[in-house]
PDB file of N, CA and C in Angstrom:
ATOM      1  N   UNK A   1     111.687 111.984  98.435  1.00  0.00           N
ATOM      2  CA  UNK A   1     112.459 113.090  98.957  1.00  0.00           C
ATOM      3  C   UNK A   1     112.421 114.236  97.964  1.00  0.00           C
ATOM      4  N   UNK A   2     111.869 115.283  98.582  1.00  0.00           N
ATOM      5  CA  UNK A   2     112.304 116.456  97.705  1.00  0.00           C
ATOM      6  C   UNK A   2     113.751 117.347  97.262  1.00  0.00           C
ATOM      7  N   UNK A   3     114.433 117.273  96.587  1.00  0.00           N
ATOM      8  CA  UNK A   3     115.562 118.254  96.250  1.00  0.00           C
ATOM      9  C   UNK A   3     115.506 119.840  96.265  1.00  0.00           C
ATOM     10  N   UNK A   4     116.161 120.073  96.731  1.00  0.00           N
ATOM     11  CA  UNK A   4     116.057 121.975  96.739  1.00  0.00           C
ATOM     12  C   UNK A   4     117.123 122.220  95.840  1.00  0.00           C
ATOM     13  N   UNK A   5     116.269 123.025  94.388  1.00  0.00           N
ATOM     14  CA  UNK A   5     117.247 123.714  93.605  1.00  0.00           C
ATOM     15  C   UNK A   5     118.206 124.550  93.953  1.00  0.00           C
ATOM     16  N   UNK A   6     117.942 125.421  95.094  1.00  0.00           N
ATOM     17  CA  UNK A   6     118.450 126.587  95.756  1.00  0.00           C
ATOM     18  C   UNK A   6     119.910 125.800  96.418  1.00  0.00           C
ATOM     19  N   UNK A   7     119.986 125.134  96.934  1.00  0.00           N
ATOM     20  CA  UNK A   7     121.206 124.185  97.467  1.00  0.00           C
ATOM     21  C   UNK A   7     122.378 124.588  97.176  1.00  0.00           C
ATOM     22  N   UNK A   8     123.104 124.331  97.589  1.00  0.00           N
ATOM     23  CA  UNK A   8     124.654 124.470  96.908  1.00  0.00           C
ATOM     24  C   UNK A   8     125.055 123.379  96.695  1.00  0.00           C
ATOM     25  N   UNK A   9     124.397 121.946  96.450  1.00  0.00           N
ATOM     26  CA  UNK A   9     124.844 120.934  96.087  1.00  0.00           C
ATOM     27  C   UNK A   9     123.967 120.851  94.856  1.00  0.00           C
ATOM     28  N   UNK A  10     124.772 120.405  93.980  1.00  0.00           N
ATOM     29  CA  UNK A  10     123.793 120.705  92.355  1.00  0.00           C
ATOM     30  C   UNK A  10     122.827 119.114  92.596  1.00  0.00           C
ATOM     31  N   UNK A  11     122.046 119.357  91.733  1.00  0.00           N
ATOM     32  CA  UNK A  11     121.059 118.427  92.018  1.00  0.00           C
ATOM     33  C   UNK A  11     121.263 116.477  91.687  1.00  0.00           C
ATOM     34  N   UNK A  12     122.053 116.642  90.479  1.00  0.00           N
ATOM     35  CA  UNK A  12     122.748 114.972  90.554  1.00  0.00           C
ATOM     36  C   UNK A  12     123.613 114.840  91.474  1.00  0.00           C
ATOM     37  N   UNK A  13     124.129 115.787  92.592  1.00  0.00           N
ATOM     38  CA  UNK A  13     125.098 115.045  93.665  1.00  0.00           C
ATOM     39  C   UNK A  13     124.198 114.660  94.718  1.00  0.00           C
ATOM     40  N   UNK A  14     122.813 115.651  94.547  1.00  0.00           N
ATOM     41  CA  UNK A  14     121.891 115.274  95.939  1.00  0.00           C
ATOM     42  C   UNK A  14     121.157 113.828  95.159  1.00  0.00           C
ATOM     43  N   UNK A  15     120.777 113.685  94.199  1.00  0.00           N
ATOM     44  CA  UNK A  15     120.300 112.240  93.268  1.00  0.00           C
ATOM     45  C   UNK A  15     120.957 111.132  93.897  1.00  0.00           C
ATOM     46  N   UNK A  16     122.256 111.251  93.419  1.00  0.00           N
ATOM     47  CA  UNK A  16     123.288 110.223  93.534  1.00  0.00           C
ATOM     48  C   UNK A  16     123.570 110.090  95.085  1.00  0.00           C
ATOM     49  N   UNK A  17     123.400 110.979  96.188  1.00  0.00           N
ATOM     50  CA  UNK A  17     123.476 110.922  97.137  1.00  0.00           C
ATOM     51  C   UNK A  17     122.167 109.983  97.762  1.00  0.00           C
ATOM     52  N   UNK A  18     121.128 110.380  97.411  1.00  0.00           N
ATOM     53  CA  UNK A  18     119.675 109.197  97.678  1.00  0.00           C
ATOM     54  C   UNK A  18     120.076 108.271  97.326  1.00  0.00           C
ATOM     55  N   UNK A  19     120.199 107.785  96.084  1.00  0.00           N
ATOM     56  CA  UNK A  19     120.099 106.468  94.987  1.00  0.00           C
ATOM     57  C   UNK A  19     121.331 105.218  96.320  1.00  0.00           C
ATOM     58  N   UNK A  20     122.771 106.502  96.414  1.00  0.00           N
ATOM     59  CA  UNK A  20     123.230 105.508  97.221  1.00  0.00           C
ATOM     60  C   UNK A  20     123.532 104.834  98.482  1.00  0.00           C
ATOM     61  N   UNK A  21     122.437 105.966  99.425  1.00  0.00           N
ATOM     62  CA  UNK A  21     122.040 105.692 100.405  1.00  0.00           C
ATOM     63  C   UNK A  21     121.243 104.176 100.413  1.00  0.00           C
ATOM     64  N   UNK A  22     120.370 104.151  99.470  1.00  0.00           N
ATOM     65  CA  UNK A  22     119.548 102.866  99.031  1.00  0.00           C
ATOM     66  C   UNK A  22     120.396 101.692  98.799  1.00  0.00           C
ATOM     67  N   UNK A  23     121.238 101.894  98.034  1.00  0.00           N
ATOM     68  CA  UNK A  23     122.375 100.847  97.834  1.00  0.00           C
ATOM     69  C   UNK A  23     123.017 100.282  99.465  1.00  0.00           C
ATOM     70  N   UNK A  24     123.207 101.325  99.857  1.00  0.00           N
ATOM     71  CA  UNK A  24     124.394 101.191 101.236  1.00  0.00           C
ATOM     72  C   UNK A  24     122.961 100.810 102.288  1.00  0.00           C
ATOM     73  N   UNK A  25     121.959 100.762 102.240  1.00  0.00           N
ATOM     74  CA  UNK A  25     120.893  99.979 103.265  1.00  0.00           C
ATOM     75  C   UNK A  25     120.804  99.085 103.017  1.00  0.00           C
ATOM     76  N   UNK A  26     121.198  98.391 101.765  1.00  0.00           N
ATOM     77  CA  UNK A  26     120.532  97.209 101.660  1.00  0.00           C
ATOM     78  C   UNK A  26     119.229  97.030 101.237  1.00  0.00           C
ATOM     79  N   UNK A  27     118.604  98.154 100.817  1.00  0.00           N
ATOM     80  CA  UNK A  27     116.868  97.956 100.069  1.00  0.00           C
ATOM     81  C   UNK A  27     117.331  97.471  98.764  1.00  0.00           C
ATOM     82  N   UNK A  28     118.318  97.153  97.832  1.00  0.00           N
ATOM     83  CA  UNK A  28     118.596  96.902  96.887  1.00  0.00           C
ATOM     84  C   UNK A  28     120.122  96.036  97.143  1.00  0.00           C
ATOM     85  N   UNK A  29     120.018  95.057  96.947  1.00  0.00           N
ATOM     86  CA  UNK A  29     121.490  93.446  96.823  1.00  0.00           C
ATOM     87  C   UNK A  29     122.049  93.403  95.134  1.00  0.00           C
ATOM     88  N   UNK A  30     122.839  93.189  95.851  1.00  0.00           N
ATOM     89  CA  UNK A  30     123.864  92.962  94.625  1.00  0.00           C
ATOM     90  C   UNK A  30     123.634  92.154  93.879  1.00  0.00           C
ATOM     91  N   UNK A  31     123.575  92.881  92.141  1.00  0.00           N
ATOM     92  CA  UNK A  31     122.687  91.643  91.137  1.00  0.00           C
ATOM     93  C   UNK A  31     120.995  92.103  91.123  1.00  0.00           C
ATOM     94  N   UNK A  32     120.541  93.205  91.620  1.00  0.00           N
ATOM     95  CA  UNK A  32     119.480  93.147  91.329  1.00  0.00           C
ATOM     96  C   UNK A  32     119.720  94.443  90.405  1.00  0.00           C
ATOM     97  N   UNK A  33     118.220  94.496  89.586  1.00  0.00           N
ATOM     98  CA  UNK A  33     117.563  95.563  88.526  1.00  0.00           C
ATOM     99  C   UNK A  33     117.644  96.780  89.515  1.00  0.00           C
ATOM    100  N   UNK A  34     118.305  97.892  88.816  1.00  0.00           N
ATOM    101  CA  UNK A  34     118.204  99.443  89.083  1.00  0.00           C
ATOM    102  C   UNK A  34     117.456  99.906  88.478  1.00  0.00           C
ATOM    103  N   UNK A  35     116.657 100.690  89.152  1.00  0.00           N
ATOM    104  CA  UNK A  35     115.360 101.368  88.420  1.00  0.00           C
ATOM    105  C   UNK A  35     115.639 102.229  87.204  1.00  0.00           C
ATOM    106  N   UNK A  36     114.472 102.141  86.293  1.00  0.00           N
ATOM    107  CA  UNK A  36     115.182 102.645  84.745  1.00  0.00           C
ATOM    108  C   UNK A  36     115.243 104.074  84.867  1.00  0.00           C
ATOM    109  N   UNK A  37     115.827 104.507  84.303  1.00  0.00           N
ATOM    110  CA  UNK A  37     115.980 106.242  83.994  1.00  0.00           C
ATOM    111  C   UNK A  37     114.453 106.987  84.618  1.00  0.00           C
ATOM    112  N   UNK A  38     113.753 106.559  83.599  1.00  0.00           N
ATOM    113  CA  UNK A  38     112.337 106.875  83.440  1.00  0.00           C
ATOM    114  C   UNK A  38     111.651 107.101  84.562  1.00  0.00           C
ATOM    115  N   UNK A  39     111.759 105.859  85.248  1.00  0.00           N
ATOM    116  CA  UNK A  39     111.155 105.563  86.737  1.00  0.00           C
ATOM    117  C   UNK A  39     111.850 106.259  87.991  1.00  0.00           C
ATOM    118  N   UNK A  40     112.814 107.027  87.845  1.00  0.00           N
ATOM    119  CA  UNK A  40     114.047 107.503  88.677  1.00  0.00           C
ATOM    120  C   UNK A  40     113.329 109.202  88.569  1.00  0.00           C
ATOM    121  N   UNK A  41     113.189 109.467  87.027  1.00  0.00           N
ATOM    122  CA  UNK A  41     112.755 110.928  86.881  1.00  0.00           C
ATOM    123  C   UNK A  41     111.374 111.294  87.463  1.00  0.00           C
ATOM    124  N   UNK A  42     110.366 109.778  87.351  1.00  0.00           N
ATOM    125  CA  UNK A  42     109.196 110.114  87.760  1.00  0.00           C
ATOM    126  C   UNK A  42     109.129 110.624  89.675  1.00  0.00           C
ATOM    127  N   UNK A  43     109.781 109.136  89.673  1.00  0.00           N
ATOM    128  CA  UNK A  43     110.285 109.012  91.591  1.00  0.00           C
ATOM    129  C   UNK A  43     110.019 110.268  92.210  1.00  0.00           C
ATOM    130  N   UNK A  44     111.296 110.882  91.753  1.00  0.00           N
ATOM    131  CA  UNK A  44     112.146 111.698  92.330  1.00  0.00           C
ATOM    132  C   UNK A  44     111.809 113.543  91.448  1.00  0.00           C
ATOM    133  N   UNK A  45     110.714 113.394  90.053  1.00  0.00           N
ATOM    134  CA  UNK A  45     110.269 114.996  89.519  1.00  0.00           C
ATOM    135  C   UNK A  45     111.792 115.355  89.488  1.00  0.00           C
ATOM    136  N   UNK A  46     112.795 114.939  88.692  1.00  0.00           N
ATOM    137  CA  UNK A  46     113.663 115.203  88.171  1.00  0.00           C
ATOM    138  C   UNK A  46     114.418 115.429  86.663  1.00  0.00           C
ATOM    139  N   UNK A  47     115.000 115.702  85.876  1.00  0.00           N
ATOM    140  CA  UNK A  47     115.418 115.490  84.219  1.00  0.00           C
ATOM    141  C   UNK A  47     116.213 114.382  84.216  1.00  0.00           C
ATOM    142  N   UNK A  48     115.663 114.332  82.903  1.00  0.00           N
ATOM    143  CA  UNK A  48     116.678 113.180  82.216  1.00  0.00           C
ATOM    144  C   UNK A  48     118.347 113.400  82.593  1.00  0.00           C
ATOM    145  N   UNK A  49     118.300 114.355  82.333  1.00  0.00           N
ATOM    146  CA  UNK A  49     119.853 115.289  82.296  1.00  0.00           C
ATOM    147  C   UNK A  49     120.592 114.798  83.602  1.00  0.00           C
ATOM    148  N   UNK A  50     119.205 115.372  84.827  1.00  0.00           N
ATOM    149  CA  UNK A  50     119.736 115.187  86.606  1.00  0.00           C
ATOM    150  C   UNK A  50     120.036 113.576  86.658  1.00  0.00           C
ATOM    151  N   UNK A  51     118.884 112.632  86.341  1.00  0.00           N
ATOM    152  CA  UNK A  51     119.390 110.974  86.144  1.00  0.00           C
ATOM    153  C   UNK A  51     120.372 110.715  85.579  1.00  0.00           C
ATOM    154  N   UNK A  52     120.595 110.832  84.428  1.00  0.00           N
ATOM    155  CA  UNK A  52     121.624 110.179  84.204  1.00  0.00           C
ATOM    156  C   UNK A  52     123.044 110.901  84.492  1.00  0.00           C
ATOM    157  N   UNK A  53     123.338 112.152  85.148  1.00  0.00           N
ATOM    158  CA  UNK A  53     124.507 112.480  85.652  1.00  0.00           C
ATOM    159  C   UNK A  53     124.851 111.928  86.785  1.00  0.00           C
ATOM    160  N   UNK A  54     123.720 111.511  87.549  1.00  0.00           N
ATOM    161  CA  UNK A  54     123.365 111.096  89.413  1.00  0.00           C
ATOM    162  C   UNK A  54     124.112 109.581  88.570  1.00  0.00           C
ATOM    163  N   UNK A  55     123.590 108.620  87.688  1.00  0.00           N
ATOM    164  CA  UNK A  55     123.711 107.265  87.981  1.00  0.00           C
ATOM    165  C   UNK A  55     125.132 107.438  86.930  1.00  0.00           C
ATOM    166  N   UNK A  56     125.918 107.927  86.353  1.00  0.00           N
ATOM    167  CA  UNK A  56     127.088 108.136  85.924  1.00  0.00           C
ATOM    168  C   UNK A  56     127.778 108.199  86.595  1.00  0.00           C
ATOM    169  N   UNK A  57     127.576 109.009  87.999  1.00  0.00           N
ATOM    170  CA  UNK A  57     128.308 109.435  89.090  1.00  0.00           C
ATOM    171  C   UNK A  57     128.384 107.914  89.778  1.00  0.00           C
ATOM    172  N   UNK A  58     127.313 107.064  90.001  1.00  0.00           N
ATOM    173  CA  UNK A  58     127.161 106.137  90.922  1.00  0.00           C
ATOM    174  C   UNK A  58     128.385 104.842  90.075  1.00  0.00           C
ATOM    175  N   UNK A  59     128.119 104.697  88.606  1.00  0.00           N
ATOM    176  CA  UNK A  59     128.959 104.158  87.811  1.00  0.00           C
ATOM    177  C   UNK A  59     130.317 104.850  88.157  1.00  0.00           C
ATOM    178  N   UNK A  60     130.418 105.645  88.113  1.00  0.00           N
ATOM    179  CA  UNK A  60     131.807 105.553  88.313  1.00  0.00           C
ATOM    180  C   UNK A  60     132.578 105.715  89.447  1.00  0.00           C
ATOM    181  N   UNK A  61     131.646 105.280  90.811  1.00  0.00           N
ATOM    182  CA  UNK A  61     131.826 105.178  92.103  1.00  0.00           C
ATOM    183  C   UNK A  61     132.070 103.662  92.236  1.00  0.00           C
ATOM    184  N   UNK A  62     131.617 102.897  91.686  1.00  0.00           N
ATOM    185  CA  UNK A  62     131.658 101.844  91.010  1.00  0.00           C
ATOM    186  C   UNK A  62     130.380 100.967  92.496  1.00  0.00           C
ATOM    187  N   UNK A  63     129.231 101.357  92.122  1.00  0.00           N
ATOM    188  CA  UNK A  63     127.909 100.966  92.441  1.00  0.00           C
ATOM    189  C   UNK A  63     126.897 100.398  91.770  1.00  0.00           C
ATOM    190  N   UNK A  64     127.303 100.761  90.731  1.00  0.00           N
ATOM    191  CA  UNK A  64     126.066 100.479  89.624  1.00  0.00           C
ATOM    192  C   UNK A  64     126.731  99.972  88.701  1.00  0.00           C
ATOM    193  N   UNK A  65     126.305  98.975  87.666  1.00  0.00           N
ATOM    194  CA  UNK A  65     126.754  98.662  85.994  1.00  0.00           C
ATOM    195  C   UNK A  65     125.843  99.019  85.106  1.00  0.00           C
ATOM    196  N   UNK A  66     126.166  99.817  84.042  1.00  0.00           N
ATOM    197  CA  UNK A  66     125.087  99.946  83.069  1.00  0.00           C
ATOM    198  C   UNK A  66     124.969  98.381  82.218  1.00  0.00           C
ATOM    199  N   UNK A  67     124.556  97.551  81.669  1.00  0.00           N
ATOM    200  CA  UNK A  67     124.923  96.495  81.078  1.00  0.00           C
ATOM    201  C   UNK A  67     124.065  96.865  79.639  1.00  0.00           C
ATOM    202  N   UNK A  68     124.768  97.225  78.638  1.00  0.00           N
ATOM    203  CA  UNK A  68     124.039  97.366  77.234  1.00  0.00           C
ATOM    204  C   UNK A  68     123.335  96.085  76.564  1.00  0.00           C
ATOM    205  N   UNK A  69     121.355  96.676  76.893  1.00  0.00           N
ATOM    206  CA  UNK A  69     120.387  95.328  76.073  1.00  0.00           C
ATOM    207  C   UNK A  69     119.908  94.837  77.305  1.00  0.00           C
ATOM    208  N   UNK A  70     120.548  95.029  78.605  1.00  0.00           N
ATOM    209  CA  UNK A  70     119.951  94.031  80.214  1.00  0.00           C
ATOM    210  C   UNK A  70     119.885  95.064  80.986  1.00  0.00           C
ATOM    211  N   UNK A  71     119.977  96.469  80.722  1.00  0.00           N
ATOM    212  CA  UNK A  71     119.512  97.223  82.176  1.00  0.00           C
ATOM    213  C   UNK A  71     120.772  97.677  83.215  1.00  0.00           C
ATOM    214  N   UNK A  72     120.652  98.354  84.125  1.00  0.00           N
ATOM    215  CA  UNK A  72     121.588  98.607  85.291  1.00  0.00           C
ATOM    216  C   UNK A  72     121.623  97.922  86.440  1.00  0.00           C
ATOM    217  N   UNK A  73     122.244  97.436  87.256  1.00  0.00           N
ATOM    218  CA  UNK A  73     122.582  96.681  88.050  1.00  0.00           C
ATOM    219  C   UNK A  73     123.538  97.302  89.078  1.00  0.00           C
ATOM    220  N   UNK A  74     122.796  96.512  90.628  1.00  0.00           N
ATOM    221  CA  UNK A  74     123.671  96.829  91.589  1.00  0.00           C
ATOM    222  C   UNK A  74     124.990  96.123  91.596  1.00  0.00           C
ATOM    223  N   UNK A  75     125.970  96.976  91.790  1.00  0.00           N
ATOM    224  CA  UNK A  75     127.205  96.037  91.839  1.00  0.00           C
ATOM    225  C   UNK A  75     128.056  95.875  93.506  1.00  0.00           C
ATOM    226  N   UNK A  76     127.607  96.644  93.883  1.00  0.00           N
ATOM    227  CA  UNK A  76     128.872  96.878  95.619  1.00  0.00           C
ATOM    228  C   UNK A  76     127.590  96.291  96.330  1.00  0.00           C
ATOM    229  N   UNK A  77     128.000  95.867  97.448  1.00  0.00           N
ATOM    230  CA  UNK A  77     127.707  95.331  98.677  1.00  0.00           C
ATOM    231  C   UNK A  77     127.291  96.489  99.709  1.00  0.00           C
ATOM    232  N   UNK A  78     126.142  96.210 100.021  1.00  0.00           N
ATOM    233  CA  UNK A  78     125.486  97.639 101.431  1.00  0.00           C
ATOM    234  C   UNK A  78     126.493  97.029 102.198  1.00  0.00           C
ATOM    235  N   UNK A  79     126.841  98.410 103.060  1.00  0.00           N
ATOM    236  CA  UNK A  79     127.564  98.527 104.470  1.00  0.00           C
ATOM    237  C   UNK A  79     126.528  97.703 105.686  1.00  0.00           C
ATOM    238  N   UNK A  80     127.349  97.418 106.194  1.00  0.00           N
ATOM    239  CA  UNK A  80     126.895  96.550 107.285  1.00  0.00           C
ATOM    240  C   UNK A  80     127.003  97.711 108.684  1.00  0.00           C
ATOM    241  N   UNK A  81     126.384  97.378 109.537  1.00  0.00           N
ATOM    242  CA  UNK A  81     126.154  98.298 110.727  1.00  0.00           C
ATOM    243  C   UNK A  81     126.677  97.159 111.522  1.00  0.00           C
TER     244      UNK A  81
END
């Protein structure tokens, strides 16, 4: 997905808005590996800066765990349809 700078939604709310669409489908279960920073900036042609504000946001939505030494992790349960 491309982001439009021009937006009036700054660009880690449109991040964090993808990342937890993914969560809430179910392409990613609870307990699995969240893609690293790195792999998020490549994805998505974004900054370091835009990642880690997007998955801060998702942390403290309480979606994600950072776990210090093991990586990030899904923590909530996708919505069910």
């Amino acid at each position: 997905m491309a982001f439009s700078k021009s937006a009036p939604i700054q660009l880690h709310y449109q991040l964090a808005n993808e990342l937890r669409n993914y969560i809430q489908s179910g392409t990613w279960n609870i307990g699995d590996l969240f893609p690293t920073d790195r792999e998020v900036m490549e994805k998505y042609n974004v900054s370091a800066t835009t990642v880690r504000r997007a998955i801060k946001q998702l942390v403290n939505e309480g979606w994600i765990e950072r776990r210090p030494g093991k990586g990030t992790f899904i923590k909530k349960e996708p919505i069910k349809e």
